[in-house]
N, C-alpha and C. Protein backbone atom coordinates (compact mmCIF):
# COMPACT_ATOMS: atom_id res chain seq x y z
N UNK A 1 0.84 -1.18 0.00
CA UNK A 1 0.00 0.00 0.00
C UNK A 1 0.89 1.24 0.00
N UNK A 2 0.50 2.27 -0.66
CA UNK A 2 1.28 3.22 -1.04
C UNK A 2 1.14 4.35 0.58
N UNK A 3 2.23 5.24 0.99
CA UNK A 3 2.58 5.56 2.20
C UNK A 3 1.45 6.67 1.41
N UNK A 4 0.74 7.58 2.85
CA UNK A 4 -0.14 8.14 3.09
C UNK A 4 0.32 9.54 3.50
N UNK A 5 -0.08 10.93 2.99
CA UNK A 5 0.17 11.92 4.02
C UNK A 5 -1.12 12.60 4.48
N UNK A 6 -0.66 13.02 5.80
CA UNK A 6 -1.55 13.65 6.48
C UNK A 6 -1.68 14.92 6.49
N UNK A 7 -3.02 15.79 6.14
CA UNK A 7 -2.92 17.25 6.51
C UNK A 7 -4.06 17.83 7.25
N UNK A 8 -3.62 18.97 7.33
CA UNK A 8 -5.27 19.57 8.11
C UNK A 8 -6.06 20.31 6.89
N UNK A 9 -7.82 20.17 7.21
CA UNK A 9 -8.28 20.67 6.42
C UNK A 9 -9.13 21.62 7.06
N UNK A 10 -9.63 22.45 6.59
CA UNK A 10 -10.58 23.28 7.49
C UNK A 10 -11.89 23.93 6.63
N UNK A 11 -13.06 22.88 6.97
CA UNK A 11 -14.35 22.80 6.07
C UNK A 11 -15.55 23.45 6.62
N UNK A 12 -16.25 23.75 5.93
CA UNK A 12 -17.91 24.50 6.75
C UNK A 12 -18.06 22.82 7.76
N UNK A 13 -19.12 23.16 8.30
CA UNK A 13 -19.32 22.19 9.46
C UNK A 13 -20.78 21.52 8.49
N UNK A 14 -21.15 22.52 7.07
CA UNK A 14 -22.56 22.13 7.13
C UNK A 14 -21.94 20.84 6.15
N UNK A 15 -21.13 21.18 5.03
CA UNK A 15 -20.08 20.49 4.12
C UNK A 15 -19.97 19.48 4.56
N UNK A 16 -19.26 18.93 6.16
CA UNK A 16 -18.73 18.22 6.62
C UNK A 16 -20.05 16.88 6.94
N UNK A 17 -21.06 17.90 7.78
CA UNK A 17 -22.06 16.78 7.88
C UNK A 17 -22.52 15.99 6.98
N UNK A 18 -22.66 16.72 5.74
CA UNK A 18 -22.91 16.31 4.65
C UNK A 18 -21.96 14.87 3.99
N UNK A 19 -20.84 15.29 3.82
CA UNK A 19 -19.74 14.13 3.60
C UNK A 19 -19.91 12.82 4.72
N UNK A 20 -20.19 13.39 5.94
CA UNK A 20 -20.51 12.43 7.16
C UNK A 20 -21.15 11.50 6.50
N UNK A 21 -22.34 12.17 6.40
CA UNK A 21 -23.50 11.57 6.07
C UNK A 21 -23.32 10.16 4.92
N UNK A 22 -22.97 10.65 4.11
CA UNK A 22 -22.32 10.57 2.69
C UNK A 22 -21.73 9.09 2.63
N UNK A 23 -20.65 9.23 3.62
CA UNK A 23 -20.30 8.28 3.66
C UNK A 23 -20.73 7.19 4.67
N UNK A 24 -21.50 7.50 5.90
CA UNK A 24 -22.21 6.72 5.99
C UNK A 24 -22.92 5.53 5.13
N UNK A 25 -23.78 6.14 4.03
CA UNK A 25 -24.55 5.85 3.51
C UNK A 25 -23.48 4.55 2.73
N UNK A 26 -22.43 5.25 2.42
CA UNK A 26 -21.56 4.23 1.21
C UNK A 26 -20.82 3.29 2.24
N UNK A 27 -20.48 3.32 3.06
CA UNK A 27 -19.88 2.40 4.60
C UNK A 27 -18.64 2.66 4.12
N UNK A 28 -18.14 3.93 3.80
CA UNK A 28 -16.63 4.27 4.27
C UNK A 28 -16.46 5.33 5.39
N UNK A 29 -15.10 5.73 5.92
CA UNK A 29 -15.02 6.49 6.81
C UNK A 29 -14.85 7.86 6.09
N UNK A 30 -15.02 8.63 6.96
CA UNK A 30 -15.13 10.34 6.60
C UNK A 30 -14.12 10.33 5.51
N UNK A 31 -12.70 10.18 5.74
CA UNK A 31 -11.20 10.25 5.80
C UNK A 31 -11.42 9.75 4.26
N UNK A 32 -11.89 8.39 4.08
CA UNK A 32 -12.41 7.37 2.73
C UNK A 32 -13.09 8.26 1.74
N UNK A 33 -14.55 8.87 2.19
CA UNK A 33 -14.79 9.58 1.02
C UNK A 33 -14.38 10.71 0.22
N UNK A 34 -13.54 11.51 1.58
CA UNK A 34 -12.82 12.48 1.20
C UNK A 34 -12.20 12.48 0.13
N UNK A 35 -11.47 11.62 0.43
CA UNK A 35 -10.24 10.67 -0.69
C UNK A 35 -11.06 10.26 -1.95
N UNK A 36 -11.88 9.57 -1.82
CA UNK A 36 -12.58 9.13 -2.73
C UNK A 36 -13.23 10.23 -3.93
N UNK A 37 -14.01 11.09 -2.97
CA UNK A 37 -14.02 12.61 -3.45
C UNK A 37 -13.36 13.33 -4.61
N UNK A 38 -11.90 13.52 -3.87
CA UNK A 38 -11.16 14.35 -4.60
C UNK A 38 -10.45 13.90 -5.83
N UNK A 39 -10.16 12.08 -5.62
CA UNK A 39 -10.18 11.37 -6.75
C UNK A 39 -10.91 11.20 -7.98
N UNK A 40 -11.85 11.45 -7.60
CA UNK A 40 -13.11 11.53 -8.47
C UNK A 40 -12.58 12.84 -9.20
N UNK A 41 -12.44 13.66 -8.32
CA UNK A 41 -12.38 15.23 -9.33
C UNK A 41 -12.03 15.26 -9.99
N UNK A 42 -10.39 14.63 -9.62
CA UNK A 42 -9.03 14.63 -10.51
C UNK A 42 -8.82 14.11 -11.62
N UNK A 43 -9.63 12.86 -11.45
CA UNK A 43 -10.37 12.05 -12.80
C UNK A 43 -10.69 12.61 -13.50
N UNK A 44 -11.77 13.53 -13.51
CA UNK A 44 -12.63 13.85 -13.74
C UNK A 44 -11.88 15.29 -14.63
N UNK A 45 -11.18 15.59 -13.86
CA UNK A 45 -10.28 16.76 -14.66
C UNK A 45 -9.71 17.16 -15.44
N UNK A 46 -8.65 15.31 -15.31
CA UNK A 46 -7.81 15.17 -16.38
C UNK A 46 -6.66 15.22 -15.82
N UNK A 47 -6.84 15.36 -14.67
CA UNK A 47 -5.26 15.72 -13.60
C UNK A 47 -4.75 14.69 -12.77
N UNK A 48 -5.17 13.54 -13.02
CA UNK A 48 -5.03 12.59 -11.97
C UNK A 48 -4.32 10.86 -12.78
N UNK A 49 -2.28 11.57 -12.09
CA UNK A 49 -1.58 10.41 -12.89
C UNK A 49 -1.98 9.54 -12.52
N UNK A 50 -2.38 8.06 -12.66
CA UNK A 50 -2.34 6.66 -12.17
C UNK A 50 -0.62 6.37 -12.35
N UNK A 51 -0.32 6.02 -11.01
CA UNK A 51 1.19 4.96 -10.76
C UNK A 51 1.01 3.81 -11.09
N UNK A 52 2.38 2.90 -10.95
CA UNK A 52 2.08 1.78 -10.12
C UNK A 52 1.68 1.58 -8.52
N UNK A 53 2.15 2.77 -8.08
CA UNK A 53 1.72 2.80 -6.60
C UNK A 53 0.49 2.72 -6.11
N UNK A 54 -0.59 3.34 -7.04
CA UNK A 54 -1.77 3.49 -6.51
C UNK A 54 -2.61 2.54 -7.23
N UNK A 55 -1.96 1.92 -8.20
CA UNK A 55 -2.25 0.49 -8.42
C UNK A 55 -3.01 -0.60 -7.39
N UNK A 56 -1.94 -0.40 -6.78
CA UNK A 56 -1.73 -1.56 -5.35
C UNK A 56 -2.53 -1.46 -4.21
C-alpha cells in the first residue's frame, strides 16, 4: 500500500455533515470519502496520474 500523508483541512461544518452523512450511507469512513471525493475530481479533470503505486 502506497505511504499516506496527512494534513489539516478546514471545512464548513454544514459540508462536513454532509460528507458524514455521505459516507455513511456508502460504509466508508469520513477520511475514505474524502479521498474518494477528490479522486473523483481529478479524474474527472484530467489531472489525476495513475502509478504503479496506486495500483496496489
Amino acid at each position: 500500500m502506497a505511504a499516506k500523508k496527512a494534513f489539516v483541512i478546514r471545512i464548513d461544518p454544514q459540508i462536513l455533515e454532509s460528507i458524514e452523512k455521505w459516507a455513511a450511507d456508502e460504509f466508508r469512513s469520513t477520511n475514505g470519502q474524502l479521498e474518494w471525493i477528490i479522486t473523483n475530481a481529478l479524474k474527472n479533470a484530467g489531472r489525476y496520474k495513475q502509478t504503479k503505486a496506486n495500483d496496489e
